[in-house]
N, C-alpha and C. Protein backbone atom coordinates (compact mmCIF):
# COMPACT_ATOMS: atom_id res chain seq x y z
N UNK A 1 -5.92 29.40 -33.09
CA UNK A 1 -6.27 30.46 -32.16
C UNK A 1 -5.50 31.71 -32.59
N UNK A 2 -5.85 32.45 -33.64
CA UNK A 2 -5.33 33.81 -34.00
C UNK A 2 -5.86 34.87 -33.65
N UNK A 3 -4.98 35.78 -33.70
CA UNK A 3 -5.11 37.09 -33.37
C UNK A 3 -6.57 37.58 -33.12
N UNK A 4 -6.93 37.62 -34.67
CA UNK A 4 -8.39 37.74 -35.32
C UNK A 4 -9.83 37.40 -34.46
N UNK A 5 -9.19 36.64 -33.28
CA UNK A 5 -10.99 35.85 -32.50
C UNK A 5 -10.28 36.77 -31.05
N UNK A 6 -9.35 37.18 -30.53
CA UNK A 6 -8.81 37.78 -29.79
C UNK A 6 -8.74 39.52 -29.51
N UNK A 7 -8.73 39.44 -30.74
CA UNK A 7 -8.26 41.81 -30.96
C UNK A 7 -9.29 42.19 -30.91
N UNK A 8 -10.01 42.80 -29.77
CA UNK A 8 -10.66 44.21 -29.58
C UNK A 8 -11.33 44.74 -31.13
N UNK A 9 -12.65 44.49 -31.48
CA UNK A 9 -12.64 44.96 -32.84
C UNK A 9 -13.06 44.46 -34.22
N UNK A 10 -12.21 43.20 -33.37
CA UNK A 10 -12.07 42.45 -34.44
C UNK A 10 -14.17 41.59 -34.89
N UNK A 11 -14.34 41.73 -36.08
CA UNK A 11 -15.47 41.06 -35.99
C UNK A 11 -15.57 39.28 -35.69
N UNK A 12 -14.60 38.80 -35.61
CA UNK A 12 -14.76 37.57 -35.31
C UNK A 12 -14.36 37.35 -33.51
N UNK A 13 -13.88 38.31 -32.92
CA UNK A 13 -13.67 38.52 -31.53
C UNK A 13 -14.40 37.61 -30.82
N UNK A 14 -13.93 37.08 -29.40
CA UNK A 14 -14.76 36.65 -28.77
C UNK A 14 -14.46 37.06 -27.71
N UNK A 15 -15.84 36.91 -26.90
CA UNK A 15 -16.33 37.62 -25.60
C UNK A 15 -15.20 37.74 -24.66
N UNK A 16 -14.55 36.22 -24.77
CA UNK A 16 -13.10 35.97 -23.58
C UNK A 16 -12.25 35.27 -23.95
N UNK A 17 -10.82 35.39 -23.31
CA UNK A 17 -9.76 34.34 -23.68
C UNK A 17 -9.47 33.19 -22.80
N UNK A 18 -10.36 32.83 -22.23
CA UNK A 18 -10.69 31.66 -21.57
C UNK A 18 -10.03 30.18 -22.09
N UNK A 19 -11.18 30.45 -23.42
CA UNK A 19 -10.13 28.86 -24.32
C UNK A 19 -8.59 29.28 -24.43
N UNK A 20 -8.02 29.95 -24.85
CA UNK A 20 -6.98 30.22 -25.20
C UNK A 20 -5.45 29.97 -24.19
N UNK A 21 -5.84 30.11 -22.96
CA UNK A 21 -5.30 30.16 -21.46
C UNK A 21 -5.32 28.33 -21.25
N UNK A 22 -6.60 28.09 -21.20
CA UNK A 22 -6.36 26.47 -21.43
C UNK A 22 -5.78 26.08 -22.33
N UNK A 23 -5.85 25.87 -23.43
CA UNK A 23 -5.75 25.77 -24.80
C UNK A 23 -3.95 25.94 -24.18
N UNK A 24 -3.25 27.07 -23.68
CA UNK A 24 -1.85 27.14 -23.75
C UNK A 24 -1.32 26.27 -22.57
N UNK A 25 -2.36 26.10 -21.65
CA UNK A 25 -1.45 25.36 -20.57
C UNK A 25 -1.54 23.71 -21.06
N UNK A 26 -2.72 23.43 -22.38
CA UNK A 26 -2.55 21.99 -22.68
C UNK A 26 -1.50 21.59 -23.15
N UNK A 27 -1.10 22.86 -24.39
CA UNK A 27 -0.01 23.01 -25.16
C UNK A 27 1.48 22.72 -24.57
N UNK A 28 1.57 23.30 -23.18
CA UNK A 28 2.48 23.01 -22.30
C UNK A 28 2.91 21.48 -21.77
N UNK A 29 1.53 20.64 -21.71
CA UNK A 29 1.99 19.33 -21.18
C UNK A 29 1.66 18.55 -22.42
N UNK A 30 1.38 19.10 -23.28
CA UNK A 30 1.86 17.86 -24.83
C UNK A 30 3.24 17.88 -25.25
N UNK A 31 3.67 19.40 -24.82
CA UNK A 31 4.92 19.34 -25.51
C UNK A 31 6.11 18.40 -24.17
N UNK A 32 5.45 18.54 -23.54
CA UNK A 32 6.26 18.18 -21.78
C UNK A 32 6.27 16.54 -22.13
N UNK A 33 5.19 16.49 -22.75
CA UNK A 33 5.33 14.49 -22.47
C UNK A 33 5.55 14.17 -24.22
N UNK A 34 6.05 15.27 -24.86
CA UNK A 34 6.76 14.54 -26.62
C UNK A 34 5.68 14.42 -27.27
N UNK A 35 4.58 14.59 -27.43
CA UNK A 35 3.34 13.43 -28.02
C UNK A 35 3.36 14.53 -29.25
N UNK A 36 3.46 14.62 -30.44
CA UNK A 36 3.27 15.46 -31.48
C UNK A 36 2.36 16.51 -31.82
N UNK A 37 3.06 18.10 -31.71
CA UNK A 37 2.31 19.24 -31.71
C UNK A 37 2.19 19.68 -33.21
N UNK A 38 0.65 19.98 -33.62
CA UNK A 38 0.58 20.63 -35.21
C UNK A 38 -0.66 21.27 -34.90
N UNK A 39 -0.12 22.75 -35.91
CA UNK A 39 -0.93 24.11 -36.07
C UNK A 39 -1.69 24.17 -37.03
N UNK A 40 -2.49 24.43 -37.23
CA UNK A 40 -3.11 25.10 -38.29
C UNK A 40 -3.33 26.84 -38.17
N UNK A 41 -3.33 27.36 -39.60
CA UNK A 41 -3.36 28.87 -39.68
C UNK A 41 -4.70 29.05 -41.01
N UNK A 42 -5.67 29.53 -40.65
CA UNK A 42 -5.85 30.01 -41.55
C UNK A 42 -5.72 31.39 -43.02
N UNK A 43 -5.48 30.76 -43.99
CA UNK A 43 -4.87 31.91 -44.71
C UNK A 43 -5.36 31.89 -46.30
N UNK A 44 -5.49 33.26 -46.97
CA UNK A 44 -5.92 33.10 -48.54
C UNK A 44 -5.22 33.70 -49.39
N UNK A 45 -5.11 33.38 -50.76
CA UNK A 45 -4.36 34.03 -51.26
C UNK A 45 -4.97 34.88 -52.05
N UNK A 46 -4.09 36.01 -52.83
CA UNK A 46 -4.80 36.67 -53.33
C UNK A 46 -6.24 37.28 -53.69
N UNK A 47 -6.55 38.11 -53.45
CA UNK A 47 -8.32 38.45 -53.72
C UNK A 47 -9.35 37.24 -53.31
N UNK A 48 -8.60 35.94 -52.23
CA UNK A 48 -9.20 35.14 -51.87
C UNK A 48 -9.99 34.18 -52.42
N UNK A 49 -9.76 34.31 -53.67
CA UNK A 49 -10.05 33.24 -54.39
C UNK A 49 -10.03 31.70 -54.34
N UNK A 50 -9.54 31.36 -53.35
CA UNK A 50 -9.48 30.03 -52.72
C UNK A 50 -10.16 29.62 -51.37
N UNK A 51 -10.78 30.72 -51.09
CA UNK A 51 -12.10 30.54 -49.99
C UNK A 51 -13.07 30.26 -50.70
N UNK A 52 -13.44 30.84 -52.24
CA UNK A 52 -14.33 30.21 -52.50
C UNK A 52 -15.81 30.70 -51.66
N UNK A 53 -16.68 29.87 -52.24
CA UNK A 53 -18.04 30.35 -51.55
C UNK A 53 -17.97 30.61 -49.69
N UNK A 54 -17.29 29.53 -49.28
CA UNK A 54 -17.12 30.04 -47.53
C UNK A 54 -16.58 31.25 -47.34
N UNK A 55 -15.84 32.03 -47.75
CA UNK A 55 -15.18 33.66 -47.87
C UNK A 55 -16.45 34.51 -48.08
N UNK A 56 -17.40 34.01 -49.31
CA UNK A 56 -18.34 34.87 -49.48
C UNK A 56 -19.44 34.87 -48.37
N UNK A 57 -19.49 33.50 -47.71
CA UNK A 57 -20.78 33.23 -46.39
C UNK A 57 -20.39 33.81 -45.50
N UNK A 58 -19.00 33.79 -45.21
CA UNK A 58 -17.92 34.54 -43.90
C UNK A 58 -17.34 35.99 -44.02
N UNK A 59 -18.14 37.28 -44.66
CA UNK A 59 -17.18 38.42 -44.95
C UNK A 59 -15.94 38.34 -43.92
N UNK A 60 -16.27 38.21 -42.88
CA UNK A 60 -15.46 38.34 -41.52
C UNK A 60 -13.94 38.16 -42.24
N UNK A 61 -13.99 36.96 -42.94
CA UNK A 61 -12.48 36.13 -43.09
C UNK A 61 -12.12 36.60 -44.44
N UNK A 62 -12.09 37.62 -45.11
CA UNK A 62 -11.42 38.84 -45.89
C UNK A 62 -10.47 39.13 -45.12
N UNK A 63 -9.81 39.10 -43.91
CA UNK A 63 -9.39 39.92 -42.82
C UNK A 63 -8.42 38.55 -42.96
N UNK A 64 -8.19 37.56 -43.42
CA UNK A 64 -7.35 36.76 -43.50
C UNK A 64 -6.84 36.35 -44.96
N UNK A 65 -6.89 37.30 -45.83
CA UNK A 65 -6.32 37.25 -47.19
C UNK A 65 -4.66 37.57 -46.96
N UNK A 66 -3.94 37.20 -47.56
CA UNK A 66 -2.74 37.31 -47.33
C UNK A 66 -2.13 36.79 -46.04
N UNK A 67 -0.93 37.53 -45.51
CA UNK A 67 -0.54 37.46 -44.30
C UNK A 67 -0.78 38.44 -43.77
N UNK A 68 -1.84 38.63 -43.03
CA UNK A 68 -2.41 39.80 -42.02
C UNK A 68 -2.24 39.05 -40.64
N UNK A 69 -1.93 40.45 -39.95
CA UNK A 69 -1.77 40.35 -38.59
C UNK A 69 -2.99 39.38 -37.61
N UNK A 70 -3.95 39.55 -38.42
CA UNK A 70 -4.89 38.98 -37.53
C UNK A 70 -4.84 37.41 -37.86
N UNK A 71 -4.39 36.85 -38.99
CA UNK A 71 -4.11 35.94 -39.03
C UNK A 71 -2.95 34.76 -38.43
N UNK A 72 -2.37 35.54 -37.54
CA UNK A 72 -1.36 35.20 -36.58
C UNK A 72 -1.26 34.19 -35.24
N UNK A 73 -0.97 33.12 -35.19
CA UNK A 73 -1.51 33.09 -33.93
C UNK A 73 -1.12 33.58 -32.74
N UNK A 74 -2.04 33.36 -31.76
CA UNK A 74 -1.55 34.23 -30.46
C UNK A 74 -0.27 33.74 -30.09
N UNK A 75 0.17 34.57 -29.19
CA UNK A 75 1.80 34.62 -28.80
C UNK A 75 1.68 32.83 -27.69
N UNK A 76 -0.04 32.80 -26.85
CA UNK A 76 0.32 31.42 -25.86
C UNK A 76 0.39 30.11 -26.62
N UNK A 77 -0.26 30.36 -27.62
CA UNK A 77 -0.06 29.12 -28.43
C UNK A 77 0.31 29.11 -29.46
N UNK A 78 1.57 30.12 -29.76
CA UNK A 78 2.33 29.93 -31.17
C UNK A 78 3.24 28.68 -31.52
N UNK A 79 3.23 28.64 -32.71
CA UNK A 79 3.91 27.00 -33.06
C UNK A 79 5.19 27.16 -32.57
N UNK A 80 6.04 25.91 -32.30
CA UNK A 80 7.56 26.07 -32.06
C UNK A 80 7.92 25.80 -33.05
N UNK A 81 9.44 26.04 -33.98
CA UNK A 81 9.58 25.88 -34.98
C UNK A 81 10.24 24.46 -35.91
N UNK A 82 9.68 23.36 -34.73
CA UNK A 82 9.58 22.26 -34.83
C UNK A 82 8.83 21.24 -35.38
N UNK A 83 7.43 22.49 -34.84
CA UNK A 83 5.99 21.71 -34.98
C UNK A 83 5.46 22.00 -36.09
N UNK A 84 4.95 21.47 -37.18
CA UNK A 84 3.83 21.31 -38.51
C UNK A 84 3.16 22.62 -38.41
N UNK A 85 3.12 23.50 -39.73
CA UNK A 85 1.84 24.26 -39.31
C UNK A 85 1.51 24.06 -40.55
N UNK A 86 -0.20 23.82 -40.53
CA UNK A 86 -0.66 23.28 -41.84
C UNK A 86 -1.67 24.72 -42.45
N UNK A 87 -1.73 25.37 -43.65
CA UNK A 87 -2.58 26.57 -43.67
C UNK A 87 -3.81 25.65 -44.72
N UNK A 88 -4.98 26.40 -43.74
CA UNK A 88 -6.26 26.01 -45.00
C UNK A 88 -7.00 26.84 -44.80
N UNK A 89 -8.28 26.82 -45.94
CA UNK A 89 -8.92 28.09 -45.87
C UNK A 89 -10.07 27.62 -45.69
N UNK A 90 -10.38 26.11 -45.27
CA UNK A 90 -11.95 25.96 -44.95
C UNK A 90 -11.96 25.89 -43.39
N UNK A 91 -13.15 25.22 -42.97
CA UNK A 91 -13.43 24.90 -41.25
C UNK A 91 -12.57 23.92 -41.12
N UNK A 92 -12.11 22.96 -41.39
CA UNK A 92 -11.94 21.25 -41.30
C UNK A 92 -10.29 21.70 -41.27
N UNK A 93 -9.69 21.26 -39.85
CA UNK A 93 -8.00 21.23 -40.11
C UNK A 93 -7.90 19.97 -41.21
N UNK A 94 -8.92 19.35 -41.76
CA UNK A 94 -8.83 18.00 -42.67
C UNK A 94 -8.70 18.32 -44.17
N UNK A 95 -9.56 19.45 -44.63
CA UNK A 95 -10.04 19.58 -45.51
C UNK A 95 -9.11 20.01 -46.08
N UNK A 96 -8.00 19.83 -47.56
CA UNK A 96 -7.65 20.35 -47.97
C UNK A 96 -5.78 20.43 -47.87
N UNK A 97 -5.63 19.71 -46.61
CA UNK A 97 -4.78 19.61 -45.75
C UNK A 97 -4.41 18.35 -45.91
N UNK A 98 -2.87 17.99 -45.51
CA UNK A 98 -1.90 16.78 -45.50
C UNK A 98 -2.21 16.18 -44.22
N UNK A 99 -3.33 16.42 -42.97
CA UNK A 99 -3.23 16.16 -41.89
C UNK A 99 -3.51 14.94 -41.78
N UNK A 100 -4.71 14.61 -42.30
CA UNK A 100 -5.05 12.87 -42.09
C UNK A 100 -3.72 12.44 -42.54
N UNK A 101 -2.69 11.95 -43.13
CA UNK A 101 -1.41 11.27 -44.09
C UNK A 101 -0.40 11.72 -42.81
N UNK A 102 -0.20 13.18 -42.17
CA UNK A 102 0.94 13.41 -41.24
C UNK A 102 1.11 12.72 -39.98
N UNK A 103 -0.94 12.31 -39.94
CA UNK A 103 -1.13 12.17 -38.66
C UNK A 103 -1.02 11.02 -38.44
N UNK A 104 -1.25 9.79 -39.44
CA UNK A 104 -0.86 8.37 -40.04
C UNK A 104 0.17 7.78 -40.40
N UNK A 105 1.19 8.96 -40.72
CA UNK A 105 2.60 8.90 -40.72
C UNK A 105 2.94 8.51 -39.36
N UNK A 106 2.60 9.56 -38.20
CA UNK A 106 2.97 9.69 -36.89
C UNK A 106 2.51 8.28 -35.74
N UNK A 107 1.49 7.70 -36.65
CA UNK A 107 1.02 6.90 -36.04
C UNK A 107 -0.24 7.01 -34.81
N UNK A 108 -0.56 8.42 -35.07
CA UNK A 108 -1.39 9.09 -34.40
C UNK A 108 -3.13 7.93 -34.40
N UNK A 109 -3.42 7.72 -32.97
CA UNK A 109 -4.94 7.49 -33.24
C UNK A 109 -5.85 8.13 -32.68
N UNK A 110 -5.29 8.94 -32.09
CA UNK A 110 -6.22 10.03 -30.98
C UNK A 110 -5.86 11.46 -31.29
N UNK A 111 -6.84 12.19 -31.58
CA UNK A 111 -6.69 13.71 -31.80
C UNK A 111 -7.02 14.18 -31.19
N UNK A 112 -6.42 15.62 -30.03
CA UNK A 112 -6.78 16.27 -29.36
C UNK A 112 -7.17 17.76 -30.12
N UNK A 113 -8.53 18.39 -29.74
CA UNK A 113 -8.42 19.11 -30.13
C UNK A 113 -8.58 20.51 -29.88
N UNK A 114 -7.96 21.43 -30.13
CA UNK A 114 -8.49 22.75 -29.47
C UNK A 114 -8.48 24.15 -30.21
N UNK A 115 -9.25 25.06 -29.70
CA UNK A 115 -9.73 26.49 -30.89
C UNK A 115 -10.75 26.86 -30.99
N UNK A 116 -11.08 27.47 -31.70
CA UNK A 116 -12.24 28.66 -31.88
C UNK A 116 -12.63 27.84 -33.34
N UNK A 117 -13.42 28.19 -33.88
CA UNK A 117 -14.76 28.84 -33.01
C UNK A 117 -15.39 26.97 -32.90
N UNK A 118 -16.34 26.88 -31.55
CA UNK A 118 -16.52 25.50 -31.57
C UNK A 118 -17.21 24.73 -32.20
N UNK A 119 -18.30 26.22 -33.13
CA UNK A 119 -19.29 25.49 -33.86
C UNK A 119 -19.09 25.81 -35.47
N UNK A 120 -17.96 25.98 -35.74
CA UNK A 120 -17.10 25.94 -37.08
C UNK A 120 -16.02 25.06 -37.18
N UNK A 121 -14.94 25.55 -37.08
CA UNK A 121 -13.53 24.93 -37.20
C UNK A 121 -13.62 23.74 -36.33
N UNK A 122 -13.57 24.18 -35.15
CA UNK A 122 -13.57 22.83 -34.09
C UNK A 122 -14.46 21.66 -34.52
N UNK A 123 -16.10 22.15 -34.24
CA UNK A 123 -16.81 21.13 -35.16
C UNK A 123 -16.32 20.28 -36.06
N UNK A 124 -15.91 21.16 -37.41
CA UNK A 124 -16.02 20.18 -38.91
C UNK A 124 -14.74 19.09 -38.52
N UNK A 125 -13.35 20.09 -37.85
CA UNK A 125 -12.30 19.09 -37.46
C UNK A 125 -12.02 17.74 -36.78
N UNK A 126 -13.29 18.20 -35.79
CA UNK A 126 -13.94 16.80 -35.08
C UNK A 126 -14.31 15.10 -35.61
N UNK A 127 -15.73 16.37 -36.59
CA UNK A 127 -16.45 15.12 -37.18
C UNK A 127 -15.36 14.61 -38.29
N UNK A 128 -14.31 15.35 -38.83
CA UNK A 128 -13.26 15.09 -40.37
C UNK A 128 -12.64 13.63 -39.19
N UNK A 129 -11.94 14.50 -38.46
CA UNK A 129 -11.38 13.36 -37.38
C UNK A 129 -11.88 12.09 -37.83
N UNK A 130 -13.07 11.77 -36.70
CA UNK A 130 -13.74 10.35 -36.76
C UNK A 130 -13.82 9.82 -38.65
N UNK A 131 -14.04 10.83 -39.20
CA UNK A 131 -14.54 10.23 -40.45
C UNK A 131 -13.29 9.32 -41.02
N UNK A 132 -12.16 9.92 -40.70
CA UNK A 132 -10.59 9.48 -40.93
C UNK A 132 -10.51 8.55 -40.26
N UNK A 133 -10.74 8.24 -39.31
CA UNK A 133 -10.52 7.12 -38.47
C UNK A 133 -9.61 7.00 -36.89
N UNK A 134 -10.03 8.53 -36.52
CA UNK A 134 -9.08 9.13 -35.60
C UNK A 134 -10.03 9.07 -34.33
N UNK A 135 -9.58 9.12 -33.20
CA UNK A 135 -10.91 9.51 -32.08
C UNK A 135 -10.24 10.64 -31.60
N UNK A 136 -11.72 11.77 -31.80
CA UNK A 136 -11.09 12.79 -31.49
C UNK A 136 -11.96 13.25 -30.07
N UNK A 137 -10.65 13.98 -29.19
CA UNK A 137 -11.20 14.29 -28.23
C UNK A 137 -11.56 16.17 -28.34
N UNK A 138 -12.40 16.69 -27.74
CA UNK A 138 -12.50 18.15 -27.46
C UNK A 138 -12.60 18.26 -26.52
N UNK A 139 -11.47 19.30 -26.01
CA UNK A 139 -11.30 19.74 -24.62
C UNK A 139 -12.28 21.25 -24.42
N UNK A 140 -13.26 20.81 -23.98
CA UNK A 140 -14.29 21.68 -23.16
C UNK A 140 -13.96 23.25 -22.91
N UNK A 141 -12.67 23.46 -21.99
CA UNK A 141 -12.30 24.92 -21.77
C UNK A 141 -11.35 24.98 -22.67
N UNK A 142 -10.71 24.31 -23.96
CA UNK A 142 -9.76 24.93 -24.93
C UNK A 142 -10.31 24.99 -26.24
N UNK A 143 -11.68 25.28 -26.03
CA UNK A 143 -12.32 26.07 -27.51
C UNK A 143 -13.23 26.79 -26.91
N UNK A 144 -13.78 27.76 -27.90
CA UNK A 144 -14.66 29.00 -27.69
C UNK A 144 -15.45 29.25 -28.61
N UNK A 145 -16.42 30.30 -28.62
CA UNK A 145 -17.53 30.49 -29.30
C UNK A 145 -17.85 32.01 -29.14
N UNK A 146 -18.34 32.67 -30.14
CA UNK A 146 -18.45 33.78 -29.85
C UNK A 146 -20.15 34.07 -29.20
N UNK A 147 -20.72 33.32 -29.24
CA UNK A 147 -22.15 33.45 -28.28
C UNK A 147 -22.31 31.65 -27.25
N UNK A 148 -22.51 32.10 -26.18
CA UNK A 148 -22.39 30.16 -25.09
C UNK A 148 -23.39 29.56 -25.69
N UNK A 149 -24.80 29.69 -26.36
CA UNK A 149 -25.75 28.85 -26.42
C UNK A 149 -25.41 27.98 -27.66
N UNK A 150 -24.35 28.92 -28.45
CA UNK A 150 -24.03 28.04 -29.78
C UNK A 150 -23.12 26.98 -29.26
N UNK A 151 -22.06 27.49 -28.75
CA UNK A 151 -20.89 27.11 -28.13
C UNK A 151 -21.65 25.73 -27.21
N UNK A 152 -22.17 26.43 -26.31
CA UNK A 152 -22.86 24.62 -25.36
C UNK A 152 -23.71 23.74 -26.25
N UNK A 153 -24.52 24.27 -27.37
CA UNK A 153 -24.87 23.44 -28.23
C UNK A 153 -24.26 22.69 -29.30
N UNK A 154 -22.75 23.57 -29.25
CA UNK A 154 -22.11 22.57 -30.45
C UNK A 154 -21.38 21.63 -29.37
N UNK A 155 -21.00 21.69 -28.61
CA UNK A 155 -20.73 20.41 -27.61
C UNK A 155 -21.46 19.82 -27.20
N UNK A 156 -22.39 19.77 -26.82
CA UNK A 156 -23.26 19.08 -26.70
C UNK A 156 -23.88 17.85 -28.03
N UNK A 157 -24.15 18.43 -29.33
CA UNK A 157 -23.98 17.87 -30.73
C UNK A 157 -23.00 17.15 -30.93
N UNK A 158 -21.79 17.32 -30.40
CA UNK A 158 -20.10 16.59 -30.65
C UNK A 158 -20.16 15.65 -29.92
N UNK A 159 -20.36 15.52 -28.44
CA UNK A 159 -20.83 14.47 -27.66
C UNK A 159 -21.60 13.68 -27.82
N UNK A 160 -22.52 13.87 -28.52
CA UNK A 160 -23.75 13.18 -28.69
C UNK A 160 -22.89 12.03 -30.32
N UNK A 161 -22.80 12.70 -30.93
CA UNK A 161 -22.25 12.02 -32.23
C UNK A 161 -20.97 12.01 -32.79
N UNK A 162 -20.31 12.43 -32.48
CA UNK A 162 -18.79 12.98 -32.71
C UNK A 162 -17.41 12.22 -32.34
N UNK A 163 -17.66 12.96 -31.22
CA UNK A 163 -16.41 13.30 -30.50
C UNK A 163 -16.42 12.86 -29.23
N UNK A 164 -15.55 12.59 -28.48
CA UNK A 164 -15.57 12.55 -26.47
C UNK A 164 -15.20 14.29 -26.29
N UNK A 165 -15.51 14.63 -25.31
CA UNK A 165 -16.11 15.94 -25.33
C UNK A 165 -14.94 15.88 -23.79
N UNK A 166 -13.98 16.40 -23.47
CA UNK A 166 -13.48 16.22 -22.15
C UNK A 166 -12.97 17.86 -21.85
N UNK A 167 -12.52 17.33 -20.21
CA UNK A 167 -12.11 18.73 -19.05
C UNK A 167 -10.59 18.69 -20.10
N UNK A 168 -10.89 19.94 -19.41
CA UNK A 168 -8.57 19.79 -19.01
C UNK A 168 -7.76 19.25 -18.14
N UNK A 169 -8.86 19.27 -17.48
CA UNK A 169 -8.27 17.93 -16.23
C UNK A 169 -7.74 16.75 -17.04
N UNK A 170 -9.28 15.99 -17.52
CA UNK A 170 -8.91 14.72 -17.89
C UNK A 170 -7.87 14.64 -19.35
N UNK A 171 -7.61 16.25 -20.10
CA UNK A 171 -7.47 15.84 -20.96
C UNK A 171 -5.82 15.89 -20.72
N UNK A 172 -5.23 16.89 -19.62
CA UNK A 172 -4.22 16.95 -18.81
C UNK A 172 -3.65 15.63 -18.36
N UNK A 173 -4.66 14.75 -17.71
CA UNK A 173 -3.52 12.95 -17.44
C UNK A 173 -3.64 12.64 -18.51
N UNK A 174 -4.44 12.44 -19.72
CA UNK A 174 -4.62 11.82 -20.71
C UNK A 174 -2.99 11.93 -21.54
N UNK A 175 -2.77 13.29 -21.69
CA UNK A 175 -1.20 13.41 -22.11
C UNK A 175 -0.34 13.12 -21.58
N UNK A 176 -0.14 13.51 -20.38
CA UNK A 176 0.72 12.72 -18.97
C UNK A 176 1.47 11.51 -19.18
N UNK A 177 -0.19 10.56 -19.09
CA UNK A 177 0.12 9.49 -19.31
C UNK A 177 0.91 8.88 -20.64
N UNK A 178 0.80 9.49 -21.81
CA UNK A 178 1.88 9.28 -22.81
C UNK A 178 3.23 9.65 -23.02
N UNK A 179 3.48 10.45 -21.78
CA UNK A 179 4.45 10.94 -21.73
C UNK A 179 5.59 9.95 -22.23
N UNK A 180 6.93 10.51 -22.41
CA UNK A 180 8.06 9.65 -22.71
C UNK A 180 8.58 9.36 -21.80
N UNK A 181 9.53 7.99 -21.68
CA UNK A 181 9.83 7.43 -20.41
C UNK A 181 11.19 8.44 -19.86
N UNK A 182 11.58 8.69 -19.00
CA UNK A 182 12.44 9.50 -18.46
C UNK A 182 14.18 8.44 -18.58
């Protein structure tokens, strides 16, 4: 959740910060009950040459060559400097990335997931998920879309084949309940 889907302007902007507000108060009770927090950033290097053909389908994400501001994440859900932040330059937090191996390290079998956009990043991360062998959940109000019909249709698609598709409610006890014993 960077800058970039947030800033006034920005061409990848979205309509509201809706996901983002959820998205930080989930952030709040994962870290509350211990269960392991990791970021992803997207980022390119030089003249972007490592986006590769998706850079050329996406002008938008030129705007994330280097370390640009917009590539930042927002201040509610910035990493603590505890937590993993993994940088890639495709859709898939999988693709490209140590995440399946960190997350197998951790002993992780359930992925929660949350971000923009729902019918890119979120999507491919989803289906990478299951393909790994993870069940991944998507929390409903902690991703976004920059138009709803895509956005309710890519949840709707994730549900159907994917993913469990959940509130913040449920996804709120779901962490709870893992909490560490006191």
């Amino acid at each position: 959740m960077m800058r970039a889907y947030y800033e006034e302007g920005s061409p990848l902007c979205l309509p509201d910060d809706d996901s983002l507000h959820a998205a930080a108060e989930l952030l709040t009770v994962a870290r509350a009950a211990g269960v392991p927090v990791l970021h992803t950033v997207v980022r390119y290097g030089p003249d972007g040459v490592d986006g590769g053909v998706f850079l050329r389908k996406v002008p938008a994400l030129r705007l994330l060559i280097g370390d640009s501001e917009l590539g930042e994440p927002m201040p509610q859900v910035a990493p603590l400097p505890s937590e993993p932040v993994l940088v890639k330059q495709y859709a898939s937090a999988f693709f490209g990335t140590t995440l399946a191996s960190t997350l197998q390290f951790l002993g992780v079998d359930t992925v929660v997931i949350l971000g923009v956009s729902t019918s890119g990043c979120v999507r491919a991360s989803a289906v990478d998920a299951l393909q790994h062998g993870f069940v991944p959940l998507v929390v409903r109000e902690g991703v976004g879309d920059r138009e709803s019909a895509v956005h309710d249709a890519s949840l709707y698609d994730l549900q159907a084949k994917y993913a469990e598709v959940v509130s913040l409610a449920d996804a709120t006890a779901y962490l709870e309940s893992l909490g560490l014993p006191s």
